[in-house]
C-alpha atoms as a PDB file:
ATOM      1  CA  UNK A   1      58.931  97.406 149.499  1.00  0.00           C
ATOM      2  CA  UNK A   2      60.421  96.223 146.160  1.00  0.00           C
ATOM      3  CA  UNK A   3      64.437  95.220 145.724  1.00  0.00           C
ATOM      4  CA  UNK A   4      65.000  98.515 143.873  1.00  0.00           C
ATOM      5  CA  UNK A   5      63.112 100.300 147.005  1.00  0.00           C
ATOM      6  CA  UNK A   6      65.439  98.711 148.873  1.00  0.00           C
ATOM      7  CA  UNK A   7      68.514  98.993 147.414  1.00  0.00           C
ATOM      8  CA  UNK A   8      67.560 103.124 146.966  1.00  0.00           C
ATOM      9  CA  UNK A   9      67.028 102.938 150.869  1.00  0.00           C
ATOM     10  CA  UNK A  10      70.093 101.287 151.787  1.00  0.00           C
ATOM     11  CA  UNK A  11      72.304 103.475 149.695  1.00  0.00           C
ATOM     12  CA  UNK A  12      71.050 106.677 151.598  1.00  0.00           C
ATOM     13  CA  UNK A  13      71.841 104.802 154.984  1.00  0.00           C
ATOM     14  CA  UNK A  14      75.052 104.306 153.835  1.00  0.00           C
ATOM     15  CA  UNK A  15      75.456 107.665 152.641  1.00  0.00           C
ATOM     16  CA  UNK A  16      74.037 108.929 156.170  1.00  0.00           C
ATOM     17  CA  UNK A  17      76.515 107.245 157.696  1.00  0.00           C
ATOM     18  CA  UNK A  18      79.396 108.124 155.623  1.00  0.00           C
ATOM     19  CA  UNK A  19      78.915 111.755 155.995  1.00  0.00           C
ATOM     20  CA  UNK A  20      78.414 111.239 159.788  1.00  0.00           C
ATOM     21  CA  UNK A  21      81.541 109.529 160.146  1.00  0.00           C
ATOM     22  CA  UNK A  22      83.587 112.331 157.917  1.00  0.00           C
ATOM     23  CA  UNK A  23      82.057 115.121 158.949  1.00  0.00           C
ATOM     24  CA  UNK A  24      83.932 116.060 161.756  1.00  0.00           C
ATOM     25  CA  UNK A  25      87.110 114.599 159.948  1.00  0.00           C
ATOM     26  CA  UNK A  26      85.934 117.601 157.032  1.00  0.00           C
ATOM     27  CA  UNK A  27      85.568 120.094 159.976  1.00  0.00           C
ATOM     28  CA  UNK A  28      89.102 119.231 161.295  1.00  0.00           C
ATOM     29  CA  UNK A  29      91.115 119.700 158.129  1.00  0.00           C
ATOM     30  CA  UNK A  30      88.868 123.046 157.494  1.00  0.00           C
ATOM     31  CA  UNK A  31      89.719 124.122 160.945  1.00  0.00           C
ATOM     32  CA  UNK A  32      93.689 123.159 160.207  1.00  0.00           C
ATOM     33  CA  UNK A  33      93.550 124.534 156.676  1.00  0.00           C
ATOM     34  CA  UNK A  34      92.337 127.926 158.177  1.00  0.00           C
ATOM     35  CA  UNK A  35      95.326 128.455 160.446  1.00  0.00           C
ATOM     36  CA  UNK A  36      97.319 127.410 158.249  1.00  0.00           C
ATOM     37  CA  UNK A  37      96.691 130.051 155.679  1.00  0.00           C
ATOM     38  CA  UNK A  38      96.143 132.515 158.352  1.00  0.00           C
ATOM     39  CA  UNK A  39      99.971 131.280 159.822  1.00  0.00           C
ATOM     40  CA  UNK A  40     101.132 131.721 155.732  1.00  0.00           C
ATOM     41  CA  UNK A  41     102.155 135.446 155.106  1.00  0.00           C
ATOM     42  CA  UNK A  42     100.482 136.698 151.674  1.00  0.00           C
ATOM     43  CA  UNK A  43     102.559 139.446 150.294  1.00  0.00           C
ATOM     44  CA  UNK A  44      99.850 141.346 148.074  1.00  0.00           C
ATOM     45  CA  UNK A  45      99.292 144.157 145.892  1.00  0.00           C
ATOM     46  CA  UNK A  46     100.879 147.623 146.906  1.00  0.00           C
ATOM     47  CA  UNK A  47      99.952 151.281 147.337  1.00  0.00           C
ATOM     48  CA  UNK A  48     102.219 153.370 144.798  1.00  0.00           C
ATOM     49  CA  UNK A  49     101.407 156.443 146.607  1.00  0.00           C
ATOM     50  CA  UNK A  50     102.855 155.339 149.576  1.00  0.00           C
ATOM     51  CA  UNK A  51     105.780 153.639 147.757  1.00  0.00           C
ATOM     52  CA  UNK A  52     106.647 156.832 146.401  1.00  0.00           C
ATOM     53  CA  UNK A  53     107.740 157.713 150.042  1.00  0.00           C
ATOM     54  CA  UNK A  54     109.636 154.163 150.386  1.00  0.00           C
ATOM     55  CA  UNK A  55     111.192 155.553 147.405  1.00  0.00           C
ATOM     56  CA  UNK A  56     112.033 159.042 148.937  1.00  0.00           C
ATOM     57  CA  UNK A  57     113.224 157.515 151.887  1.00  0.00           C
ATOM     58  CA  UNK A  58     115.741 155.008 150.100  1.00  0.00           C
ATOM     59  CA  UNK A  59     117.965 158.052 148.512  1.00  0.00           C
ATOM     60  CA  UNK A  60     115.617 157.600 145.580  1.00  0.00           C
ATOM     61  CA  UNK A  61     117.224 154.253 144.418  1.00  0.00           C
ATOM     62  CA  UNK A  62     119.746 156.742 143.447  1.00  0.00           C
ATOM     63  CA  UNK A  63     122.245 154.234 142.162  1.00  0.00           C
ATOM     64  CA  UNK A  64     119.920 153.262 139.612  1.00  0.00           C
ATOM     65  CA  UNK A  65     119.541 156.810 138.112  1.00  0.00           C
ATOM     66  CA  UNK A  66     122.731 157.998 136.330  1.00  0.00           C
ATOM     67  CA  UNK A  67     122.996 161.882 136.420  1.00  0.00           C
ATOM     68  CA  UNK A  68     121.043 163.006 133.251  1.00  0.00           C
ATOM     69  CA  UNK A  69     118.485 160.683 133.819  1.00  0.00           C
ATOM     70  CA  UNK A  70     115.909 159.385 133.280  1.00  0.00           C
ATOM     71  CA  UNK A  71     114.861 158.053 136.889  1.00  0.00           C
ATOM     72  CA  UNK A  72     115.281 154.205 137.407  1.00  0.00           C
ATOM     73  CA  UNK A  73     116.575 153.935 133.751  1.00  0.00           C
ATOM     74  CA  UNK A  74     120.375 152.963 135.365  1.00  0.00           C
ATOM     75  CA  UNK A  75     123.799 153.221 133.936  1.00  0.00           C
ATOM     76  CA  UNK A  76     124.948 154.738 137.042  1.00  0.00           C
ATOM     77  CA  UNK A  77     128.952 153.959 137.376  1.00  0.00           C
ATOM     78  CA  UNK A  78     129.369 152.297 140.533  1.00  0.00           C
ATOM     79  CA  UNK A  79     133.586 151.524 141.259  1.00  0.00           C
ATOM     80  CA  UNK A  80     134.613 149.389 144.260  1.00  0.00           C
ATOM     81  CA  UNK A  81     137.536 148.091 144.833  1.00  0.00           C
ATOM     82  CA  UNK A  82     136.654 144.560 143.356  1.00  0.00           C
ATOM     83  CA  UNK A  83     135.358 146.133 139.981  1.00  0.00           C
ATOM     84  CA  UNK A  84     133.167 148.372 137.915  1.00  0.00           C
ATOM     85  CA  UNK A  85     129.657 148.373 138.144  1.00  0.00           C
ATOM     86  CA  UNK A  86     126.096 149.967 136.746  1.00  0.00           C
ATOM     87  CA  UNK A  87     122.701 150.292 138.635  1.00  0.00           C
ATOM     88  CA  UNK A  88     120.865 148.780 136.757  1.00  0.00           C
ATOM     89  CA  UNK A  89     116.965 149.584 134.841  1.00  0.00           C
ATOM     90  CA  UNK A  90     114.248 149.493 137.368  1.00  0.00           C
ATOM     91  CA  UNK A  91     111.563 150.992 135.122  1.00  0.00           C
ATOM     92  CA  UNK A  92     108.920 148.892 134.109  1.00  0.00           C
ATOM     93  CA  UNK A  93     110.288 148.708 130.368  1.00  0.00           C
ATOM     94  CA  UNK A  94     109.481 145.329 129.580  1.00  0.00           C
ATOM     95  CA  UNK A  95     112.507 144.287 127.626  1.00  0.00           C
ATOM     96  CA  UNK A  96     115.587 146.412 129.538  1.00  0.00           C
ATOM     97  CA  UNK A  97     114.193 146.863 132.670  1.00  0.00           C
ATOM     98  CA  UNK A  98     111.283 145.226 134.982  1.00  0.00           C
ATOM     99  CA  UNK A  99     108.407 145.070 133.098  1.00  0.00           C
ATOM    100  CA  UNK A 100     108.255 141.496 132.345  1.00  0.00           C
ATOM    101  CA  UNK A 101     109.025 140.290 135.922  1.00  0.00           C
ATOM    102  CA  UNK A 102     106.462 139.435 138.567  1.00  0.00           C
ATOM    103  CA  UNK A 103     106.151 141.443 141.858  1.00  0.00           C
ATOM    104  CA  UNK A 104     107.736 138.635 143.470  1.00  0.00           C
ATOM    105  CA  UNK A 105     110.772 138.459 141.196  1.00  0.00           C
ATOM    106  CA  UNK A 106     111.084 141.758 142.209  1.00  0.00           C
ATOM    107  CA  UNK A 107     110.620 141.604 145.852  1.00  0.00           C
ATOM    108  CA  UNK A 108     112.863 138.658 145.998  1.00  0.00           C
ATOM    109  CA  UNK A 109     115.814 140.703 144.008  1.00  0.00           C
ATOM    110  CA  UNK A 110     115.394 143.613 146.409  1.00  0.00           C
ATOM    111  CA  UNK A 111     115.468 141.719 149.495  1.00  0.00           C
ATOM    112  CA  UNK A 112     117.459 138.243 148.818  1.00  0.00           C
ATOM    113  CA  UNK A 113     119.826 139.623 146.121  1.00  0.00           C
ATOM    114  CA  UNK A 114     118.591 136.874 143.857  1.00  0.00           C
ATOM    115  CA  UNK A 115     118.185 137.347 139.971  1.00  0.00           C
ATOM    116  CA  UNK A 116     115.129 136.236 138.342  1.00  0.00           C
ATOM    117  CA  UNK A 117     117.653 132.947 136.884  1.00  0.00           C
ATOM    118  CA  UNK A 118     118.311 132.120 140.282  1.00  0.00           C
ATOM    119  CA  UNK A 119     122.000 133.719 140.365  1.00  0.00           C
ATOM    120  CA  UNK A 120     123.095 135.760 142.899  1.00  0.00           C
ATOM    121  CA  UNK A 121     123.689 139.342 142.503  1.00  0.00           C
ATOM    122  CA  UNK A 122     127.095 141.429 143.849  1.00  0.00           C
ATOM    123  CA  UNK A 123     127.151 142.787 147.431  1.00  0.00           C
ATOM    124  CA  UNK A 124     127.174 146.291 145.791  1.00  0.00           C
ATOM    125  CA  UNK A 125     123.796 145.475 145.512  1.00  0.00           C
ATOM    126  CA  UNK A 126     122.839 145.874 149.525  1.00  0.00           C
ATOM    127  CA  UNK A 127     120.214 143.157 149.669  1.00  0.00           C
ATOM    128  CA  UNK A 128     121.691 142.165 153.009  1.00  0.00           C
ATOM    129  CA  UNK A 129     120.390 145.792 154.358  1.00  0.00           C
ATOM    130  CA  UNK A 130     117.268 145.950 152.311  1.00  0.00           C
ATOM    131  CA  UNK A 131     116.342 142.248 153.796  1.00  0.00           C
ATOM    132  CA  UNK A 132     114.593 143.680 156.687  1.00  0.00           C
ATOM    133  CA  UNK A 133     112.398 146.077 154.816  1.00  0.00           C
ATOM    134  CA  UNK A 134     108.702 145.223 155.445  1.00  0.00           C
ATOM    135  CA  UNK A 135     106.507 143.378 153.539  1.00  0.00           C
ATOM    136  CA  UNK A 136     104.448 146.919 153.444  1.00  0.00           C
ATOM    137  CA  UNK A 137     107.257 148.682 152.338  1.00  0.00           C
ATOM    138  CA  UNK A 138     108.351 146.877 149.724  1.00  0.00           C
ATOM    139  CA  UNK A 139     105.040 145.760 148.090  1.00  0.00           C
ATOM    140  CA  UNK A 140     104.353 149.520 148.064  1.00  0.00           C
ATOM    141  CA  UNK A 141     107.805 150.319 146.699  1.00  0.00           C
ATOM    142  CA  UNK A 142     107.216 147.504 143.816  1.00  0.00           C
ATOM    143  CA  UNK A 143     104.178 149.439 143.093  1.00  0.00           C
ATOM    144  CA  UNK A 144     105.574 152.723 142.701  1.00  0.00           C
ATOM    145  CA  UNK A 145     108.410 150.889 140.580  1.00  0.00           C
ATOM    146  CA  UNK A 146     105.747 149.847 138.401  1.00  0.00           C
ATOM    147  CA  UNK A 147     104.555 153.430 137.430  1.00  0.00           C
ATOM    148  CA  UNK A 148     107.638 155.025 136.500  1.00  0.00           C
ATOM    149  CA  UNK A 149     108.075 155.806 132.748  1.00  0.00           C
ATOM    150  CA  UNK A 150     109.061 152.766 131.094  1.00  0.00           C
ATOM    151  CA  UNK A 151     112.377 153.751 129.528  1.00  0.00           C
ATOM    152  CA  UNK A 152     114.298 151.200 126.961  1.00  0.00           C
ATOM    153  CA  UNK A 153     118.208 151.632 127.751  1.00  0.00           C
ATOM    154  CA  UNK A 154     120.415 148.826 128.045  1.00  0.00           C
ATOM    155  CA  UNK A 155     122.939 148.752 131.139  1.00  0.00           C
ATOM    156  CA  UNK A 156     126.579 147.865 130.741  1.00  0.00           C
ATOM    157  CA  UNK A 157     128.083 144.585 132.522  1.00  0.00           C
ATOM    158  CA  UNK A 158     129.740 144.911 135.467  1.00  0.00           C
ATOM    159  CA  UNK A 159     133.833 144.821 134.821  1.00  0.00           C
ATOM    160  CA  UNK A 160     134.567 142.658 137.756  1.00  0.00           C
ATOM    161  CA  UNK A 161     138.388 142.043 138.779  1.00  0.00           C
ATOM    162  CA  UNK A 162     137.094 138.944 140.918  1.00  0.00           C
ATOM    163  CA  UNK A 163     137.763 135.383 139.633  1.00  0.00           C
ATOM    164  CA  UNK A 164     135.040 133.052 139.496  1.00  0.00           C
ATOM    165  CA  UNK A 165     132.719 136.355 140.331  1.00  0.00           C
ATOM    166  CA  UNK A 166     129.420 134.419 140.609  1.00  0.00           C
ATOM    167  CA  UNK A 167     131.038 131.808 143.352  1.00  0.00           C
ATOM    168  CA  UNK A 168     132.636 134.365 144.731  1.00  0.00           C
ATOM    169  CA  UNK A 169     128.684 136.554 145.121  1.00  0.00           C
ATOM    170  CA  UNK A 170     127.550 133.583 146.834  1.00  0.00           C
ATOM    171  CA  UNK A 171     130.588 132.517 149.556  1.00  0.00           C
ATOM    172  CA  UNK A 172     130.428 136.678 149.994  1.00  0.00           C
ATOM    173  CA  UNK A 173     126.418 135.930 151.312  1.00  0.00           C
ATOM    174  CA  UNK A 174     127.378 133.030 153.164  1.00  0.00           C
ATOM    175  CA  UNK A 175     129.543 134.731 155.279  1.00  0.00           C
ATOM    176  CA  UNK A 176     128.021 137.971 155.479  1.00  0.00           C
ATOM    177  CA  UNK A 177     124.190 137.806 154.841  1.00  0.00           C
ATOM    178  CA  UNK A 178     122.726 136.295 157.817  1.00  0.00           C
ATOM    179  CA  UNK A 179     119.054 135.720 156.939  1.00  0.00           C
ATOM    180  CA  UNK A 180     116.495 138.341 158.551  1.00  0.00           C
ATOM    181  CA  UNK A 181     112.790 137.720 158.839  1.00  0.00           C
ATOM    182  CA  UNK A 182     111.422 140.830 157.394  1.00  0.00           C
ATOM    183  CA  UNK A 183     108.185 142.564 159.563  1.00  0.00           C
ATOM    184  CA  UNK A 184     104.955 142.748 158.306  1.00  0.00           C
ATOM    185  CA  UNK A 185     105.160 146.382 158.629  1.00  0.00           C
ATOM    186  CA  UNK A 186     107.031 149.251 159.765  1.00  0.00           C
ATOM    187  CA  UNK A 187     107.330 149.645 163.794  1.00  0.00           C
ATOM    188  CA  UNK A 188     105.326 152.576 165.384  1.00  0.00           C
ATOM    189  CA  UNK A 189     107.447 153.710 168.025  1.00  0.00           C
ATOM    190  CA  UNK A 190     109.218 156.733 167.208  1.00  0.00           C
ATOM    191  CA  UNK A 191     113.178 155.311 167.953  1.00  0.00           C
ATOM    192  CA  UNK A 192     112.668 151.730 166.883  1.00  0.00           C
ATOM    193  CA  UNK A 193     110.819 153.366 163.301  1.00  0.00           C
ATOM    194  CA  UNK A 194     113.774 156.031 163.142  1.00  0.00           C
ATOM    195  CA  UNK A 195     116.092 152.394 163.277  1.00  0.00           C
ATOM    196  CA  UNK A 196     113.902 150.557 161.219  1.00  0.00           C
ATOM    197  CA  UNK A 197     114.284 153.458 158.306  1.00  0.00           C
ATOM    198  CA  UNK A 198     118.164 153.798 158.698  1.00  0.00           C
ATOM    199  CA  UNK A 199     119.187 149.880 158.726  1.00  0.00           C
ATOM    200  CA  UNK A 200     116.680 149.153 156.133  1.00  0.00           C
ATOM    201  CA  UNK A 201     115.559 151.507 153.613  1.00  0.00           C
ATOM    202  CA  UNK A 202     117.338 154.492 153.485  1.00  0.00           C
ATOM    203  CA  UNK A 203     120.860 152.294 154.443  1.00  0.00           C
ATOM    204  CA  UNK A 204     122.406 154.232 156.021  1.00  0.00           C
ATOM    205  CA  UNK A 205     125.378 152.400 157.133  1.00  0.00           C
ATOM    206  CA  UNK A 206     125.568 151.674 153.118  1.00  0.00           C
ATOM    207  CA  UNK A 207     127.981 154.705 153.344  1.00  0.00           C
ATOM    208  CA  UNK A 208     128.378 155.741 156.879  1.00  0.00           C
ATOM    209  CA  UNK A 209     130.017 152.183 158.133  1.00  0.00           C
ATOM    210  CA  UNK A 210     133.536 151.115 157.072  1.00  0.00           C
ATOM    211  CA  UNK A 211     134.009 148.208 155.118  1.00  0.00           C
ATOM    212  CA  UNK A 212     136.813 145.012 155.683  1.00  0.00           C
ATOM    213  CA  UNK A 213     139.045 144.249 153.221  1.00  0.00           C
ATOM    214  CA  UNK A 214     136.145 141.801 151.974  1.00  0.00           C
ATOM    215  CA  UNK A 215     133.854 144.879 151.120  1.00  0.00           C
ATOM    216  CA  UNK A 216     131.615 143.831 154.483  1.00  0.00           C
ATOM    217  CA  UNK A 217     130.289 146.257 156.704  1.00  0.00           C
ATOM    218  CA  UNK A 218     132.779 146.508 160.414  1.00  0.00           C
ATOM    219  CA  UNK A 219     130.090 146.714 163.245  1.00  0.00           C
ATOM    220  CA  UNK A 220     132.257 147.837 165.764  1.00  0.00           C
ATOM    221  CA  UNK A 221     132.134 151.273 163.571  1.00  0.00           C
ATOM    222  CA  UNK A 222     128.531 151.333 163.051  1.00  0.00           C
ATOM    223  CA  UNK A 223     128.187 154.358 161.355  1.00  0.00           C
ATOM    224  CA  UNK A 224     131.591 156.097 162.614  1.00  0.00           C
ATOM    225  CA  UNK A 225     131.944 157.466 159.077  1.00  0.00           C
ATOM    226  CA  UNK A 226     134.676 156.398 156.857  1.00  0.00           C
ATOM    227  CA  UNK A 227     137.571 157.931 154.314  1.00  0.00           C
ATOM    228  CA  UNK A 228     137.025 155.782 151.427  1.00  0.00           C
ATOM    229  CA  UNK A 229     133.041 156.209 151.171  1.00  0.00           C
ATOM    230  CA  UNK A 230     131.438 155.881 147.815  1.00  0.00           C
ATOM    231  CA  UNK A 231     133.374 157.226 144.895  1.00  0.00           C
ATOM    232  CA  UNK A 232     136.399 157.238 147.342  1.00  0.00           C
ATOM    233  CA  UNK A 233     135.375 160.226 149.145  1.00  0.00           C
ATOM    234  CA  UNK A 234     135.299 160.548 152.769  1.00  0.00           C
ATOM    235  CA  UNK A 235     131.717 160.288 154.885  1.00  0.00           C
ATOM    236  CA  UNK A 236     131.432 161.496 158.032  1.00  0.00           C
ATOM    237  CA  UNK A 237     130.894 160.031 161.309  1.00  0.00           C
ATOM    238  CA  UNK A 238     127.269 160.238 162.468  1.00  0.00           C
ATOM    239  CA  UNK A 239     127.678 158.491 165.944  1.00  0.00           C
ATOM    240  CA  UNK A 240     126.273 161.001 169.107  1.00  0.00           C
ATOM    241  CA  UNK A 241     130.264 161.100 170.032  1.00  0.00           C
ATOM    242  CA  UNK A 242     130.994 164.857 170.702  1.00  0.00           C
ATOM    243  CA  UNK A 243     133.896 164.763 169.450  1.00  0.00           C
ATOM    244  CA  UNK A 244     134.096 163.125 166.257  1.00  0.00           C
ATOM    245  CA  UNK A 245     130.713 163.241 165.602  1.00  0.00           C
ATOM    246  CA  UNK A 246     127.208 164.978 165.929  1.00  0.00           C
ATOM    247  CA  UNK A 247     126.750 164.402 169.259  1.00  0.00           C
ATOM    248  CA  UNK A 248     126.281 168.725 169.858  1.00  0.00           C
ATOM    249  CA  UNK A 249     123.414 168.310 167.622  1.00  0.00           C
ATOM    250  CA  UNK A 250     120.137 169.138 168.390  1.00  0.00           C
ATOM    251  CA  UNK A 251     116.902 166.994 166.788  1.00  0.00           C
ATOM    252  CA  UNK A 252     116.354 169.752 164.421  1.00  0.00           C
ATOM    253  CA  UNK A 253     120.027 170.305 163.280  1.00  0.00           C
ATOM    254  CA  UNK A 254     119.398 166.670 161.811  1.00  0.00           C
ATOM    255  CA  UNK A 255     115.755 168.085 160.677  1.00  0.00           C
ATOM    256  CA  UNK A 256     117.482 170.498 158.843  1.00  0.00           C
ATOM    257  CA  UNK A 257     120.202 168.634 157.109  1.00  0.00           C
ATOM    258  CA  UNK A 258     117.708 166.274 155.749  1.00  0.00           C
ATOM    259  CA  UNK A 259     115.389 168.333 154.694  1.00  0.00           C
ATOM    260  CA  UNK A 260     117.557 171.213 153.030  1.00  0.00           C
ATOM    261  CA  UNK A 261     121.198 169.628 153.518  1.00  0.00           C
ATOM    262  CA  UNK A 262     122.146 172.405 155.749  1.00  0.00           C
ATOM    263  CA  UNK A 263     124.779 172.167 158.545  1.00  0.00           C
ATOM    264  CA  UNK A 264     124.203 173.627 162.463  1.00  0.00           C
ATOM    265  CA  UNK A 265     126.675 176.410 161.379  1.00  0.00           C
ATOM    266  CA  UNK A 266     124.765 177.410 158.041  1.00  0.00           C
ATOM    267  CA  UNK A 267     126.749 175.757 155.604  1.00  0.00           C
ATOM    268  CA  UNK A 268     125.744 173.324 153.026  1.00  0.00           C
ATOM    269  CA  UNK A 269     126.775 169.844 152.665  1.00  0.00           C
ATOM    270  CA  UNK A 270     128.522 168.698 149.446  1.00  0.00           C
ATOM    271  CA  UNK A 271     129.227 164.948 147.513  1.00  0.00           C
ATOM    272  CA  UNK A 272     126.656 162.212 147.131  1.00  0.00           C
ATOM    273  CA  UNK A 273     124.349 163.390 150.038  1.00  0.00           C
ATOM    274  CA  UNK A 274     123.013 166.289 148.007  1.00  0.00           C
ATOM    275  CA  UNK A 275     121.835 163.830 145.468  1.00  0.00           C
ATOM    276  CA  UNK A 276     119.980 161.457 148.677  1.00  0.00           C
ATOM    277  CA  UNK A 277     118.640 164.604 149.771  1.00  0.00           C
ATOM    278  CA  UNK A 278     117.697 166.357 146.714  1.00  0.00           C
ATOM    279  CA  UNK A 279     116.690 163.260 144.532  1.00  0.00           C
ATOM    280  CA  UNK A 280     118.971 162.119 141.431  1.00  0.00           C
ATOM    281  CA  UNK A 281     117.699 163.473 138.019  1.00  0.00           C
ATOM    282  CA  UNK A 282     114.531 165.363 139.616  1.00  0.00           C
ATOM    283  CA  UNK A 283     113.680 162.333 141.458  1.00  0.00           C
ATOM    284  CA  UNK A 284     112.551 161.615 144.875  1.00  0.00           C
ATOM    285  CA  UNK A 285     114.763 161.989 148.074  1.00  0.00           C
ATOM    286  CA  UNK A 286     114.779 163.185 151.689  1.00  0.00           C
ATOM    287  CA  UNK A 287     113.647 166.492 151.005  1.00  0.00           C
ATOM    288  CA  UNK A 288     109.973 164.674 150.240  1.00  0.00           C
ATOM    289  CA  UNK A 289     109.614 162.962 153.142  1.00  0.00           C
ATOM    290  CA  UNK A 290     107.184 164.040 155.967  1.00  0.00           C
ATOM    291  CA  UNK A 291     108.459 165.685 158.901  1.00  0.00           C
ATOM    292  CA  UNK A 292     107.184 163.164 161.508  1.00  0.00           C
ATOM    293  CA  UNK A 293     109.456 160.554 159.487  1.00  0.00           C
ATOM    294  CA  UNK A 294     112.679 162.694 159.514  1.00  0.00           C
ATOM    295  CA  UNK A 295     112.245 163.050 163.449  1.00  0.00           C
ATOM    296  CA  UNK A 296     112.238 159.878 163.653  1.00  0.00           C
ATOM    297  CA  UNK A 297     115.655 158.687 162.447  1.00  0.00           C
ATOM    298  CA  UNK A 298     116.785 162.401 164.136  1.00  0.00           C
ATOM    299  CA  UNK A 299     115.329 160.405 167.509  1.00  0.00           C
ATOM    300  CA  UNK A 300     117.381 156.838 166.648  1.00  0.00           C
ATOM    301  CA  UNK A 301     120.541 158.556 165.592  1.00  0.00           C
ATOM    302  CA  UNK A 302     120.806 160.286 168.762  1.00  0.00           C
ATOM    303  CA  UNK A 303     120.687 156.925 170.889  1.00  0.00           C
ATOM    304  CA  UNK A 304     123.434 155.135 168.760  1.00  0.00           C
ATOM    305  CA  UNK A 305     126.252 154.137 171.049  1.00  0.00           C
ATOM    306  CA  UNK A 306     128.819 156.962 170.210  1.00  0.00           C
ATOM    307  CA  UNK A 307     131.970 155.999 168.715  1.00  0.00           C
ATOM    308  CA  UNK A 308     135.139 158.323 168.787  1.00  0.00           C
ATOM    309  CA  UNK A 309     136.534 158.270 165.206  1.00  0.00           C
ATOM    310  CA  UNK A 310     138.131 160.993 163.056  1.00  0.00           C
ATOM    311  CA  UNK A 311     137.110 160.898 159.713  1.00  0.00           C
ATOM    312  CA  UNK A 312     139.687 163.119 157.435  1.00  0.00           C
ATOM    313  CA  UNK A 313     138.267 165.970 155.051  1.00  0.00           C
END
């Protein structure tokens, strides 16, 4: 055998033995890198069709569609007690709106409250509520988002009576935003779905729960209904308590009044829920829903503890 015979040979030992020595090393970290992207959720693309219902069953982001329209274009005057504010443009117009931003960017505004420049938005904003919306949900609602005529219309800033209002957004989430870890999807079971869709989609404690003298939500009066609801109307309590509540109701009175926004005693409801019921502007709202998905918050709002409090007219 001549030296360069030699030297060929010996390099492929080595080379055996190299790959002999790492290959189970190679195996490991393939093994590890596996569950660890398995173990890593991967939020991906949505289905708009089924994000139109997300949208339905969140009062057709009605906040962010003023009265004449156009859907998602905002300008929607929203008062509180700590200032003036205006939903702002959710259609995908690229300059005014959402067009430019990333599904993420838009996930993480919806569900953290967190602007695309890493600011944190107002409380009127419910991010705190929409937090535990599932990773389903609110790819799908992203995608629905994204086909909505783009519509150019710049929103007014918020006139906020706070001092130091950005500071004040974040201490506000500190105290009252515990973080949730959102589900991969929406729970099957008929109660814990109807529960999933109130706290976290269609909010309904947004309006139904009083509010501190902080603007935060009073759990001992989970949905008890309050007089100085949105627009400082009154909201009623929707507790099972008999007497201050709907606790005489049957599972379809509740059918009924989301579908059609008619009472057990044939009259019609008035104020803001004819707009989550109806849609703002043409848009989506209750009355699109499926039926199966209307029993189901009928079936959680009958086991919420019932709480005796008289709500004025």
């Amino acid at each position: 055998m001549s030296e360069g015979e030699e030297f060929t040979a010996e390099t492929r030992r080595r080379g055996a033995e190299r790959r002999r020595l790492w290959s189970p090393r190679l195996r490991a970290s393939a093994v590890s890198l596996g569950w660890l992207l398995a173990a890593t959720p991967v939020l991906g693309g949505g289905d708009a069709q089924r994000g139109a219902m997300v949208f339905a069953m969140a009062g057709g982001c009605g906040c962010h569609t003023a009265s004449e329209g156009p859907v998602g274009a905002g300008g929607r005057e929203l008062p509180t007690p700590f200032g003036t504010f205006y939903g702002s443009n959710i259609t995908p117009d690229r300059e005014t709106g959402i067009g430019a931003w990333s599904d993420d960017e838009i996930v993480t505004a919806i569900r953290e409250g967190r602007r695309r420049d890493g600011s944190i938005e107002a409380p009127v904003m419910p991010y705190y509520l929409y937090a535990g919306m599932s990773d389903t949900d609110v790819r799908d609602l992203v995608a629905y988002l994204r086909g909505l005529p783009p519509v150019a219309r710049v929103v007014p800033p918020a006139r906020v009576t706070l001092p130091l209002p950005r500071l004040a957004y974040r201490a506000w989430r500190w105290l009252y935003a515990p973080a949730l870890t959102p589900p991969a999807s929406a729970p099957d079971d008929p109660v814990a779905r109807g529960r999933y869709w109130v706290d976290h989609v269609a909010i309904c404690g947004d309006c139904h729960t009083p509010r501190n003298r902080l603007g935060a939500p009073d759990a001992a009066l989970y949905l008890a209904g309050t007089d100085d609801g949105p627009d400082g109307k009154p909201v009623p309590n929707i507790t099972p308590d008999k007497a201050t509540g709907i606790g005489k109701w049957a599972e379809n009175h509740y059918v009924g009044l989301l579908r059609a926004g008619r009472l057990p005693n044939f009259d019609n409801i008035q104020g803001l829920m004819v707009e989550v019921i109806e849609g703002v502007a043409g848009g989506a709202g209750y009355k699109d829903l499926p039926e199966n998905e209307l029993r189901s918050l009928a079936k959680y709002l009958k086991t919420v503890p019932p709480v005796r409090h008289e709500v004025g007219e």
